[in-house]
Protein backbone atom coordinates (compact mmCIF):
# COMPACT_ATOMS: atom_id res chain seq x y z
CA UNK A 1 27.54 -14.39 52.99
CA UNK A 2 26.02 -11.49 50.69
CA UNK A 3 22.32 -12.41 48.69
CA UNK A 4 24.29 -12.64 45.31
CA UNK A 5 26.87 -15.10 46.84
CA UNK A 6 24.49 -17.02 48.60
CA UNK A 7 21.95 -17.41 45.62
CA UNK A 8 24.82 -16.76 42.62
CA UNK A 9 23.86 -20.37 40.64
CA UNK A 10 19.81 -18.81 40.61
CA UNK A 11 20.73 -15.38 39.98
CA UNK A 12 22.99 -16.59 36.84
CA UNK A 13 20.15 -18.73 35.68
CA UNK A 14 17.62 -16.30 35.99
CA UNK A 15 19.53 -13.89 33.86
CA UNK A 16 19.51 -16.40 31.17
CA UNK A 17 16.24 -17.08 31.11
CA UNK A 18 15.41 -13.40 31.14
CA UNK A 19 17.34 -13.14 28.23
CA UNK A 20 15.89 -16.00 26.16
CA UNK A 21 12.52 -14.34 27.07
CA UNK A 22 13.76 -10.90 25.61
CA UNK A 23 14.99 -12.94 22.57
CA UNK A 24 11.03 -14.47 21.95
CA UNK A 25 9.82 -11.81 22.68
CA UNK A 26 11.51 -9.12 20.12
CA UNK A 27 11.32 -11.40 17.74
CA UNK A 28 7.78 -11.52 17.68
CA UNK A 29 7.34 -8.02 17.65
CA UNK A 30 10.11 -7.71 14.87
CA UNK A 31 8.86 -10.15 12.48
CA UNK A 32 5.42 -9.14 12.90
CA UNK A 33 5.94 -6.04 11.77
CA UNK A 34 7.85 -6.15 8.99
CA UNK A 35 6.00 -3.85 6.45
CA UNK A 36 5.59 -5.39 2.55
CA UNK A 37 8.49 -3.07 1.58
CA UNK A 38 10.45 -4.92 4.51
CA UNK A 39 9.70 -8.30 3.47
CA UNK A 40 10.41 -7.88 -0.24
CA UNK A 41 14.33 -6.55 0.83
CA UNK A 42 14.79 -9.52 3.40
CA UNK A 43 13.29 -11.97 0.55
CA UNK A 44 16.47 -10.36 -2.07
CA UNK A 45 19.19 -10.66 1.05
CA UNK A 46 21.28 -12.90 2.74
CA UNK A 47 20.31 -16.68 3.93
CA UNK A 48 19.32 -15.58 7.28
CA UNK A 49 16.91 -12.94 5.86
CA UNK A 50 15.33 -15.15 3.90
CA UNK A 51 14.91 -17.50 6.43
CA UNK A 52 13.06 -14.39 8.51
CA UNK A 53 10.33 -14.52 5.65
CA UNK A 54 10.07 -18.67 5.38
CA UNK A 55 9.21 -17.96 8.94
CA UNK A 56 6.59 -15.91 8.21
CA UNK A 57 5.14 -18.29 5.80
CA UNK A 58 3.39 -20.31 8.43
CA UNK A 59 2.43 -17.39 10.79
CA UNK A 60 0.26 -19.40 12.97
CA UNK A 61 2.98 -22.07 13.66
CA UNK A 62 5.57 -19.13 14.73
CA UNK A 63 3.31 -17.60 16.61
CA UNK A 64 2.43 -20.50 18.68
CA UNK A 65 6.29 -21.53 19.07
CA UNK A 66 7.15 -18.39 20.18
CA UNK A 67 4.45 -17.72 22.66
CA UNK A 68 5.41 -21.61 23.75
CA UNK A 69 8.83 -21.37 24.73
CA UNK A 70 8.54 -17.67 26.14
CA UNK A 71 5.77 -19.50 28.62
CA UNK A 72 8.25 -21.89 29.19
CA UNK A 73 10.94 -19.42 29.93
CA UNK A 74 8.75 -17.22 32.19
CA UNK A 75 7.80 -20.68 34.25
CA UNK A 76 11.34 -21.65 35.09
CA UNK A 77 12.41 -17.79 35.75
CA UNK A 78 9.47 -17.35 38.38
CA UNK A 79 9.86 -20.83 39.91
CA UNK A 80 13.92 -20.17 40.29
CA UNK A 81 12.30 -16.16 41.62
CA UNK A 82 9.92 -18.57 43.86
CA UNK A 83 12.43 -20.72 45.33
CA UNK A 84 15.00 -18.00 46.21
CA UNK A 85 11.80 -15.78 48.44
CA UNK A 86 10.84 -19.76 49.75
CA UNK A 87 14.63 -20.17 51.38
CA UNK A 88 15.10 -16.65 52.30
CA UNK A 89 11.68 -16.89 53.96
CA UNK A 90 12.97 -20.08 55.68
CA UNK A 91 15.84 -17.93 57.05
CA UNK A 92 13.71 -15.23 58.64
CA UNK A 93 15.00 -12.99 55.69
CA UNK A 94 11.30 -11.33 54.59
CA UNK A 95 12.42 -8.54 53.44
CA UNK A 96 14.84 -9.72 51.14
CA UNK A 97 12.27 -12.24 49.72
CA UNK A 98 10.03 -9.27 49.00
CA UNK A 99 12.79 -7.58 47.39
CA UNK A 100 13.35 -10.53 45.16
CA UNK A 101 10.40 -11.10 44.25
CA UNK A 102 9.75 -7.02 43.41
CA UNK A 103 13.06 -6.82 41.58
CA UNK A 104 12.48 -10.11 39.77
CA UNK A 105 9.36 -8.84 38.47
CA UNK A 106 10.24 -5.75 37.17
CA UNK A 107 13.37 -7.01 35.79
CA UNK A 108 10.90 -9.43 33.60
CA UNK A 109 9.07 -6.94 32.23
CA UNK A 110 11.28 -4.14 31.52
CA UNK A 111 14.52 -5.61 30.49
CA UNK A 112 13.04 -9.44 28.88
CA UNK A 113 9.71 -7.64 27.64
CA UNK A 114 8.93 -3.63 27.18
CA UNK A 115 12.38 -2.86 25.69
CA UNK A 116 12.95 -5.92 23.68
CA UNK A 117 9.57 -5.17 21.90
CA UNK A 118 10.13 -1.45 21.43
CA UNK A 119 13.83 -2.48 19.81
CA UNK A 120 12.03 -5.05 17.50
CA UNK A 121 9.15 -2.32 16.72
CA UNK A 122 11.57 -0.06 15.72
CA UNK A 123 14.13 -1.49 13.63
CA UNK A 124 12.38 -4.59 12.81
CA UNK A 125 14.37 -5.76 9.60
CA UNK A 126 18.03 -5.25 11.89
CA UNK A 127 16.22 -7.77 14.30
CA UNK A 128 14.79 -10.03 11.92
CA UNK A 129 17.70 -10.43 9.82
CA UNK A 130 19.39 -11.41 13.60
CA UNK A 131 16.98 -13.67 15.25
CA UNK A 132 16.26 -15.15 12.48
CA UNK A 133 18.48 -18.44 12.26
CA UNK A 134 18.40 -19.49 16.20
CA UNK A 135 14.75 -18.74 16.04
CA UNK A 136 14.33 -21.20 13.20
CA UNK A 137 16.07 -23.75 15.25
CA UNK A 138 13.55 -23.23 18.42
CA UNK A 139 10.47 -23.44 16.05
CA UNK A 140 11.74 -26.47 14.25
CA UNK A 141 12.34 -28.00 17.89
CA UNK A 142 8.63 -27.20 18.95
CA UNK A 143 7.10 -28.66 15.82
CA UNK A 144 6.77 -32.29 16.75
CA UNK A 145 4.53 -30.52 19.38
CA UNK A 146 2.40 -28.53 17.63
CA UNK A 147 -0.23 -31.09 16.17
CA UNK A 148 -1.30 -31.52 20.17
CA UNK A 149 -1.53 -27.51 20.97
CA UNK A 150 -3.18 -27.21 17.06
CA UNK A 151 -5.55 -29.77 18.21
CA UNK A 152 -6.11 -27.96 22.34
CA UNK A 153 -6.97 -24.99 20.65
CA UNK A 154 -9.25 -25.93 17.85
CA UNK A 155 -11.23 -28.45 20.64
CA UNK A 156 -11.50 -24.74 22.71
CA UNK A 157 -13.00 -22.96 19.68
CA UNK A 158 -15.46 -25.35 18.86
CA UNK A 159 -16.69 -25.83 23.18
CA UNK A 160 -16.30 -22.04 23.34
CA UNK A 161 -17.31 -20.59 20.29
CA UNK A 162 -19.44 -23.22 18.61
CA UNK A 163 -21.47 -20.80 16.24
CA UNK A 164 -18.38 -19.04 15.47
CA UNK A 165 -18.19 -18.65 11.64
CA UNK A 166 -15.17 -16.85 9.44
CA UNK A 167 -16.28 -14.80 6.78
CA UNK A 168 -14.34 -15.04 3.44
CA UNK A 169 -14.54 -11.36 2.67
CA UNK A 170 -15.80 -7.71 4.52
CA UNK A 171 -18.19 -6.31 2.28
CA UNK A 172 -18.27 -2.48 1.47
CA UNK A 173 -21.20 -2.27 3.57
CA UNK A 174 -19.41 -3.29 6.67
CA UNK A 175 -16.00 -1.64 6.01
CA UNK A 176 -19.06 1.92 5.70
CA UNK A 177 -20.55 0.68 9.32
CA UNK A 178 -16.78 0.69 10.68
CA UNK A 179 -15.88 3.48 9.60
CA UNK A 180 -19.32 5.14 11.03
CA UNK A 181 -18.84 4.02 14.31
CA UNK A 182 -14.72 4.34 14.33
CA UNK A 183 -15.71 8.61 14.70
CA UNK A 184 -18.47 10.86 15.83
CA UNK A 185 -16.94 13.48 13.42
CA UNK A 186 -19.67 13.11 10.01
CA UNK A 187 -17.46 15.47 7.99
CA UNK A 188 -14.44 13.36 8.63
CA UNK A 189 -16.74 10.08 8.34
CA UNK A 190 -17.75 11.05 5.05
CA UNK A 191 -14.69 11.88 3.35
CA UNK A 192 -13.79 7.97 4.95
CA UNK A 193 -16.23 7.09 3.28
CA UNK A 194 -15.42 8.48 0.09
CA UNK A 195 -11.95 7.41 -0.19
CA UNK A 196 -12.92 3.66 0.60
CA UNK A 197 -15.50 4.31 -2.51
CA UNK A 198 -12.61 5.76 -4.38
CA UNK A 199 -10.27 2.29 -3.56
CA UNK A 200 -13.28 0.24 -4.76
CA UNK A 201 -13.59 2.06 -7.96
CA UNK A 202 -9.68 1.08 -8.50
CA UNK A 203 -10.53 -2.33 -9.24
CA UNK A 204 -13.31 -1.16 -12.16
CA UNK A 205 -11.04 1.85 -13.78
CA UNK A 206 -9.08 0.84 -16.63
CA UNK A 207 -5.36 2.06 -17.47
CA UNK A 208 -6.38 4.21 -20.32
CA UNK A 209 -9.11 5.86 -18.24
CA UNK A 210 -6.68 7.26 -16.20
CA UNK A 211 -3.10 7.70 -17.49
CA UNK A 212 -1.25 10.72 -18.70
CA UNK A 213 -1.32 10.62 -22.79
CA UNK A 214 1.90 10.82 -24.91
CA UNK A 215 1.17 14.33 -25.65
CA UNK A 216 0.68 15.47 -21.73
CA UNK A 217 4.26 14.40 -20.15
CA UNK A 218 8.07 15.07 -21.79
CA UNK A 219 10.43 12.76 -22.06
CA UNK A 220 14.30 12.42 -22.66
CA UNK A 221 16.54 10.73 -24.32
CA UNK A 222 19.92 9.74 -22.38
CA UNK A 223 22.18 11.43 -21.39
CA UNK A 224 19.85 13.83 -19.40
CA UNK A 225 21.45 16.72 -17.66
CA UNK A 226 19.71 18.87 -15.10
CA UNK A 227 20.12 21.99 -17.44
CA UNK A 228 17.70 19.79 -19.92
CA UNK A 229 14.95 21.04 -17.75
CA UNK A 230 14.99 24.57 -18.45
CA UNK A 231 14.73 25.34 -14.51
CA UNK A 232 11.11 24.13 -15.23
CA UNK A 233 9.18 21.40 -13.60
CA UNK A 234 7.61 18.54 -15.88
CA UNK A 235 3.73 18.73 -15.62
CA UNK A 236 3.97 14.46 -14.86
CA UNK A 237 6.22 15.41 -11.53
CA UNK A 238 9.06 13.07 -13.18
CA UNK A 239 12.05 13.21 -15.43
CA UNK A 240 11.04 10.79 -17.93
CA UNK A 241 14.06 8.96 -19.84
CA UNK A 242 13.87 6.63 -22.87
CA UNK A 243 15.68 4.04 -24.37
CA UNK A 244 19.06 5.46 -26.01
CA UNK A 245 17.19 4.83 -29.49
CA UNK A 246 13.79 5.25 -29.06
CA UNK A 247 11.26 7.01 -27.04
CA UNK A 248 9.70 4.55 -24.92
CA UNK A 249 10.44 5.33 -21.44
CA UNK A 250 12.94 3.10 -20.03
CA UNK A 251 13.20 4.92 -16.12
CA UNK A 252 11.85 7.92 -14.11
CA UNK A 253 13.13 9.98 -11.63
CA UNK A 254 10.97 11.41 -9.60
CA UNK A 255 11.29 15.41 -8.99
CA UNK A 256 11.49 15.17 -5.07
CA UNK A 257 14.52 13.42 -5.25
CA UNK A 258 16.59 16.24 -7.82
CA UNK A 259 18.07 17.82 -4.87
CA UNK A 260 20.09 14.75 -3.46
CA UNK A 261 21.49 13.66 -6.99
CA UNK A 262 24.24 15.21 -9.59
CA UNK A 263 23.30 17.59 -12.10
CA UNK A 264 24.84 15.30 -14.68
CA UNK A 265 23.70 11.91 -16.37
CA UNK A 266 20.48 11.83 -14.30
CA UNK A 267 19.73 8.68 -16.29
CA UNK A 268 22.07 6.52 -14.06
CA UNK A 269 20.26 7.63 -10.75
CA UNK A 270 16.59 6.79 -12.76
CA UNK A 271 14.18 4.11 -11.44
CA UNK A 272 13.33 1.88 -13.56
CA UNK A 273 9.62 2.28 -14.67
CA UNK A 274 7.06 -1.13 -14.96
CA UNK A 275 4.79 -1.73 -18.06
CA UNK A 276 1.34 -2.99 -18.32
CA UNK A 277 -1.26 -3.36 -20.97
CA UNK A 278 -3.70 -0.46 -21.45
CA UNK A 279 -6.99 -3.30 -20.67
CA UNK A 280 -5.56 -3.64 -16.92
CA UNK A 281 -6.97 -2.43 -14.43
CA UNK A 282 -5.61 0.71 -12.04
CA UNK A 283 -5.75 -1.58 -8.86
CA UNK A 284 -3.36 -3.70 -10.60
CA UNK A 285 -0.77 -1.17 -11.62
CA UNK A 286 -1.23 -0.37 -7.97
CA UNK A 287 -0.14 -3.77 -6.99
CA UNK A 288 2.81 -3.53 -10.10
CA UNK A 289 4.15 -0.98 -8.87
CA UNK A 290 3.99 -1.57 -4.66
CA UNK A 291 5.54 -5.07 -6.01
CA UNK A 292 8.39 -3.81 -7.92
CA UNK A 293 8.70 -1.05 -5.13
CA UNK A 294 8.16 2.21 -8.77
CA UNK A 295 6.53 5.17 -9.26
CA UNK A 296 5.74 4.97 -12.46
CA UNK A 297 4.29 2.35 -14.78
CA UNK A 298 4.02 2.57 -18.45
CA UNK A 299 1.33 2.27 -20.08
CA UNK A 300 1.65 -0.02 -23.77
CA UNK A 301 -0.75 -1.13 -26.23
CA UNK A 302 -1.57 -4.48 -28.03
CA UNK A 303 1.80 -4.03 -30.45
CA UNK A 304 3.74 -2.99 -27.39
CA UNK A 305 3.86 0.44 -27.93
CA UNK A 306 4.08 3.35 -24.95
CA UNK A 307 0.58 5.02 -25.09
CA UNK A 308 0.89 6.68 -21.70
CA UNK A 309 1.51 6.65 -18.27
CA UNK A 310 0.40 6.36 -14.64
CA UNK A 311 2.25 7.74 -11.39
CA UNK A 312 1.59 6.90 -8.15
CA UNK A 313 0.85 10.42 -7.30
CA UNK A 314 -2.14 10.17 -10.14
CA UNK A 315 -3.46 7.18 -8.30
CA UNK A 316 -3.17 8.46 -4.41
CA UNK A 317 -5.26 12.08 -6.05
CA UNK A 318 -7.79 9.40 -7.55
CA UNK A 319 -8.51 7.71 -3.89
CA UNK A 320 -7.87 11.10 -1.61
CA UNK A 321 -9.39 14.11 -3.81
CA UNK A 322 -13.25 14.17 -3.98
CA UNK A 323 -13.77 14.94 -7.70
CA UNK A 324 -9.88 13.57 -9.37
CA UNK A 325 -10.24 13.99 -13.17
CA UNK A 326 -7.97 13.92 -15.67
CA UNK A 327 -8.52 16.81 -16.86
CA UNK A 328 -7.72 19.25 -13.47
CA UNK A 329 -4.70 17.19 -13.04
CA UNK A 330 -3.40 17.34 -16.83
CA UNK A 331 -5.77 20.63 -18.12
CA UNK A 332 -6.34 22.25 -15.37
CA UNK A 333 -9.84 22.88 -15.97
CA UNK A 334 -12.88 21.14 -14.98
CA UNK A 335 -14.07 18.01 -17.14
CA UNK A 336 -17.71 19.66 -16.94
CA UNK A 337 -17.98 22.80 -16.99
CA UNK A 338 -21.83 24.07 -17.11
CA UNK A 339 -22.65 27.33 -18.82
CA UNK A 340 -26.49 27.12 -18.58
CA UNK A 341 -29.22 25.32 -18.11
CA UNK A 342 -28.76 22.70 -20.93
CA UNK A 343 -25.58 23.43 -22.29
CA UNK A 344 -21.89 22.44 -21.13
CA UNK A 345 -18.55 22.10 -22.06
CA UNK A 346 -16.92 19.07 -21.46
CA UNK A 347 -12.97 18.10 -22.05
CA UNK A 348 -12.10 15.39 -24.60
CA UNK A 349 -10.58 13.20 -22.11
CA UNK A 350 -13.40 13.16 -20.04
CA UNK A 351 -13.88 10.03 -19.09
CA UNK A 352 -17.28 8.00 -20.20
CA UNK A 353 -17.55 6.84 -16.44
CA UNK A 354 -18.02 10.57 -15.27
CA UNK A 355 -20.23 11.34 -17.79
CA UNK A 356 -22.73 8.91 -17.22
CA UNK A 357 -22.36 9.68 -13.40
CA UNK A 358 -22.80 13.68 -13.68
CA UNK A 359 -25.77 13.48 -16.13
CA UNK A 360 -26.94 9.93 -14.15
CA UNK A 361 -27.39 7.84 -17.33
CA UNK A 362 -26.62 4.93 -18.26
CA UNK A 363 -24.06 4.86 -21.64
CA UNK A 364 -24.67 2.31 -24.62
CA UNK A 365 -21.68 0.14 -24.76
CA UNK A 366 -18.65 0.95 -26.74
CA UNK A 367 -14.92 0.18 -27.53
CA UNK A 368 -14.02 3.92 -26.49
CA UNK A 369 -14.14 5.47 -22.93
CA UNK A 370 -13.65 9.33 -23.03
CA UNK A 371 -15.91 11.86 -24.96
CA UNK A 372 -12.84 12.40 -27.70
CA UNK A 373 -12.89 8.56 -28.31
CA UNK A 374 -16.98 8.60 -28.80
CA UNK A 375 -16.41 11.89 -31.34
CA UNK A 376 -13.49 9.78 -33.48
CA UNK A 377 -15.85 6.70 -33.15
CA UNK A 378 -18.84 7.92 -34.82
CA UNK A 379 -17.00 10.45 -37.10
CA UNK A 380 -14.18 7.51 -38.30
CA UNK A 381 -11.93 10.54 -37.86
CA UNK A 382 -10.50 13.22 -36.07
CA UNK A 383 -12.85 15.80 -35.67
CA UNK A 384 -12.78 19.53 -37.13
CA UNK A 385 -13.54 22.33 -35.19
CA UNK A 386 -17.84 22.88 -35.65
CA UNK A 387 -18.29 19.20 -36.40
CA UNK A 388 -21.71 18.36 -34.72
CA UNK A 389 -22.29 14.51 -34.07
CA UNK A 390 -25.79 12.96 -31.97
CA UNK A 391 -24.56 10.29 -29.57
CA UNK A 392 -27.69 8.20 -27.06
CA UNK A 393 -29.34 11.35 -25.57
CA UNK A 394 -26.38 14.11 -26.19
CA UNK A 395 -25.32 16.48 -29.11
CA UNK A 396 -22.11 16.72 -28.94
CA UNK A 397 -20.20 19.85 -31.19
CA UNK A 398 -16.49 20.50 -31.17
CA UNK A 399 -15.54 24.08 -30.21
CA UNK A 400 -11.54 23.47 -30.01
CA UNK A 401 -9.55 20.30 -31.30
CA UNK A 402 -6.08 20.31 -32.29
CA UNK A 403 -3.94 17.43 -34.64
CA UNK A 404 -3.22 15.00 -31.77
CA UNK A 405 -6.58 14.47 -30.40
CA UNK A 406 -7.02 17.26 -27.69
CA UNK A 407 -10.67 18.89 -28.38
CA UNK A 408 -13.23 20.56 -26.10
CA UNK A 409 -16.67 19.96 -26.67
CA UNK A 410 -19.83 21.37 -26.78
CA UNK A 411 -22.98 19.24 -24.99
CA UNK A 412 -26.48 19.44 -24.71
CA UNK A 413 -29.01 16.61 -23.79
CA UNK A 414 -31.56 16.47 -26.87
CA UNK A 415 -33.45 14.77 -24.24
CA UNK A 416 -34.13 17.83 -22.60
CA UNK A 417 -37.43 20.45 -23.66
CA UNK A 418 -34.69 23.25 -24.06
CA UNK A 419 -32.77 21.11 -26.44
CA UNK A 420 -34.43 22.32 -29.48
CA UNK A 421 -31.91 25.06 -31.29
């Protein structure tokens, strides 16, 4: 009688077990790494995809079932592995134990571990949407369990690890130290370090200081045609398109994608765009847009009106580029521009923020926050060109303004001993 006769009944069980430990263990790889973009399609999709995310509601408590019954699994596979080598052993047979044992082994890791991870890795919202309902089932069967093992592991943390404290949040100091020690490269450490400054400053930036104006992007009004273009490129990187009656924009394709799309009604292949109030901040049109999965968010004021807009692109230059302004994205000119010792020029839309930081001052408070909202604030006006205004330790005169707003300005520090003219 062959090994596979003799030991069929094992074999077959073996197999199955090997396969319920492939099906734990891609399914933890799968649903833990499901990206954000991942999760919010599964949440919109059939029952069993939503059941994938309810999982991971309660991360700890799928973790812990899963790693429970794949220990199980593995237990009764290597004791069925152990009791095959035991009888052959019994029969003078040692070198098919060994080989059993050997095969067993490697059939365990390769076929019930390594490649049911990498499959769940790779196309982890396939597997989730698949695992998802019998994997409920297992998890709901472990839970009577769970208080014990929750109360086993928390009784190991505090004998183990009894000064072991969580913090709530990292600080910006350590997030600095990890990136120090994450590189011996202190070029590439510091421009770490700069973009991590940059994210911070996301969360203090407000809408207005950095979103395109009305009069710096173009916008149509459906139907939009390809030929509507000119063959040029829109400074904003996006077709804009309104409302059918208005101009607020409604949608926004993005440039990239003009290639794969008709040259006809572009409006119908458009994305639709998300609005937010000109106070917010820019790390929360970050989060509006990652959230609604845009590229572009409008930007209204108090009476609802479009007053601008932001693009993803603007806020990815504001984290990555060293010195993102408005004005070398929009103007393509420096914001400050020195021509000698005590005099500068300095674009409208500069934004208060900068100035204070380049001349290392601290700015009275005020309603506006660019250097063409302090002009119109102490004037009550738009400015003409020559108009001369004294603002905290600047003189300020306007060399170029046109009717919407756009100026460039002359500055000087009448703090300075050179100021005197």
């Amino acid at each position: 009688m062959s090994l596979l006769q003799q030991f069929a009944p094992y074999f077959f069980a073996m197999a199955f077990l090997g396969v319920g430990s492939g099906f734990f263990s891609c399914s933890e790889a799968a649903l833990f790494s499901l990206k954000s973009d991942d999760r919010r399609k599964l949440n919109n999709g059939s029952a069993a995809q939503r059941i994938a995310i309810t999982l991971l509601d309660q991360p700890n408590r799928l973790l812990t079932a899963i790693l429970f019954w794949n220990l199980i699994i593995n237990i009764v596979y290597f004791s069925l592995a152990s009791t095959i080598g035991i009888q052959l052993e019994k029969q003078n047979q040692r070198t098919e134990a060994g080989l059993v044992a050997v095969v067993s082994l490697l059939t365990i890791i390769l076929l019930s571990e390594m490649i049911p991870k990498t499959v769940g890795v790779l196309i982890p919202r396939t597997v989730s949407s698949l695992i998802s309902i019998p994997l409920a089932v297992a998890v709901r069967v472990f839970d009577p369990i769970a208080p014990f093992f929750s109360s086993v592991n928390q009784a190991l943390r505090r004998l183990l690890l009894p000064g072991f404290r969580i913090e709530p949040y990292l600080e910006l100091s350590d997030l600095e130290k990890a990136i120090t020690v994450s590189t011996t490269d202190e070029e590439l450490a510091a421009q770490e370090r700069k973009a991590l400054h940059n994210i911070v400053l996301l969360s203090e930036l407000r809408a207005e200081e950095l979103m395109r104006p009305r009069t710096q992007y173009q916008s149509f009004r459906p139907p939009v045609h390809l030929a509507d273009l000119g063959g040029q490129l829109t400074r904003s990187g996006y077709v804009l398109v309104t409302e059918p009656d208005n101009d607020e924009i409604a949608s926004a394709i993005a440039l990239k994608h003009l290639p794969t799309i008709p040259r006809q009604h572009l409006e119908n292949f458009a994305q639709p765009v998300v609005y937010v109030p000109w106070c917010s901040t820019v790390a929360s049109i970050f989060d509006e847009l990652q959230s609604h999965e845009c590229e572009v968010a409008a930007i209204v004021n108090e009476l609802g009106e479009t007053i601008g807009i932001v693009t993803l692109e603007d806020l990815l230059q504001t984290v990555f580029e060293d010195e993102a302004s408005r004005s070398s994205r929009l103007l393509e000119t420096s914001p400050i521009r020195q021509l000698d010792e005590n005099l500068w020029h300095v674009t409208g839309m500069t934004s208060l923020r900068r100035l204070a930081r380049t001349f290392d001052t601290s700015l009275p408070q005020s309603k506006s926050t660019t250097v063409a909202g302090i002009v119109q604030e102490v004037l009550g006006r738009l400015p003409d060109k020559g108009e001369q205004i004294e603002w905290h330790i600047f003189r300020l005169t306007v060399i170029e303004a046109d009717p919407m707003g756009q100026m460039t300005v002359e500055l000087q520090r009448i703090d300075s001993p050179g100021a005197g003219r």
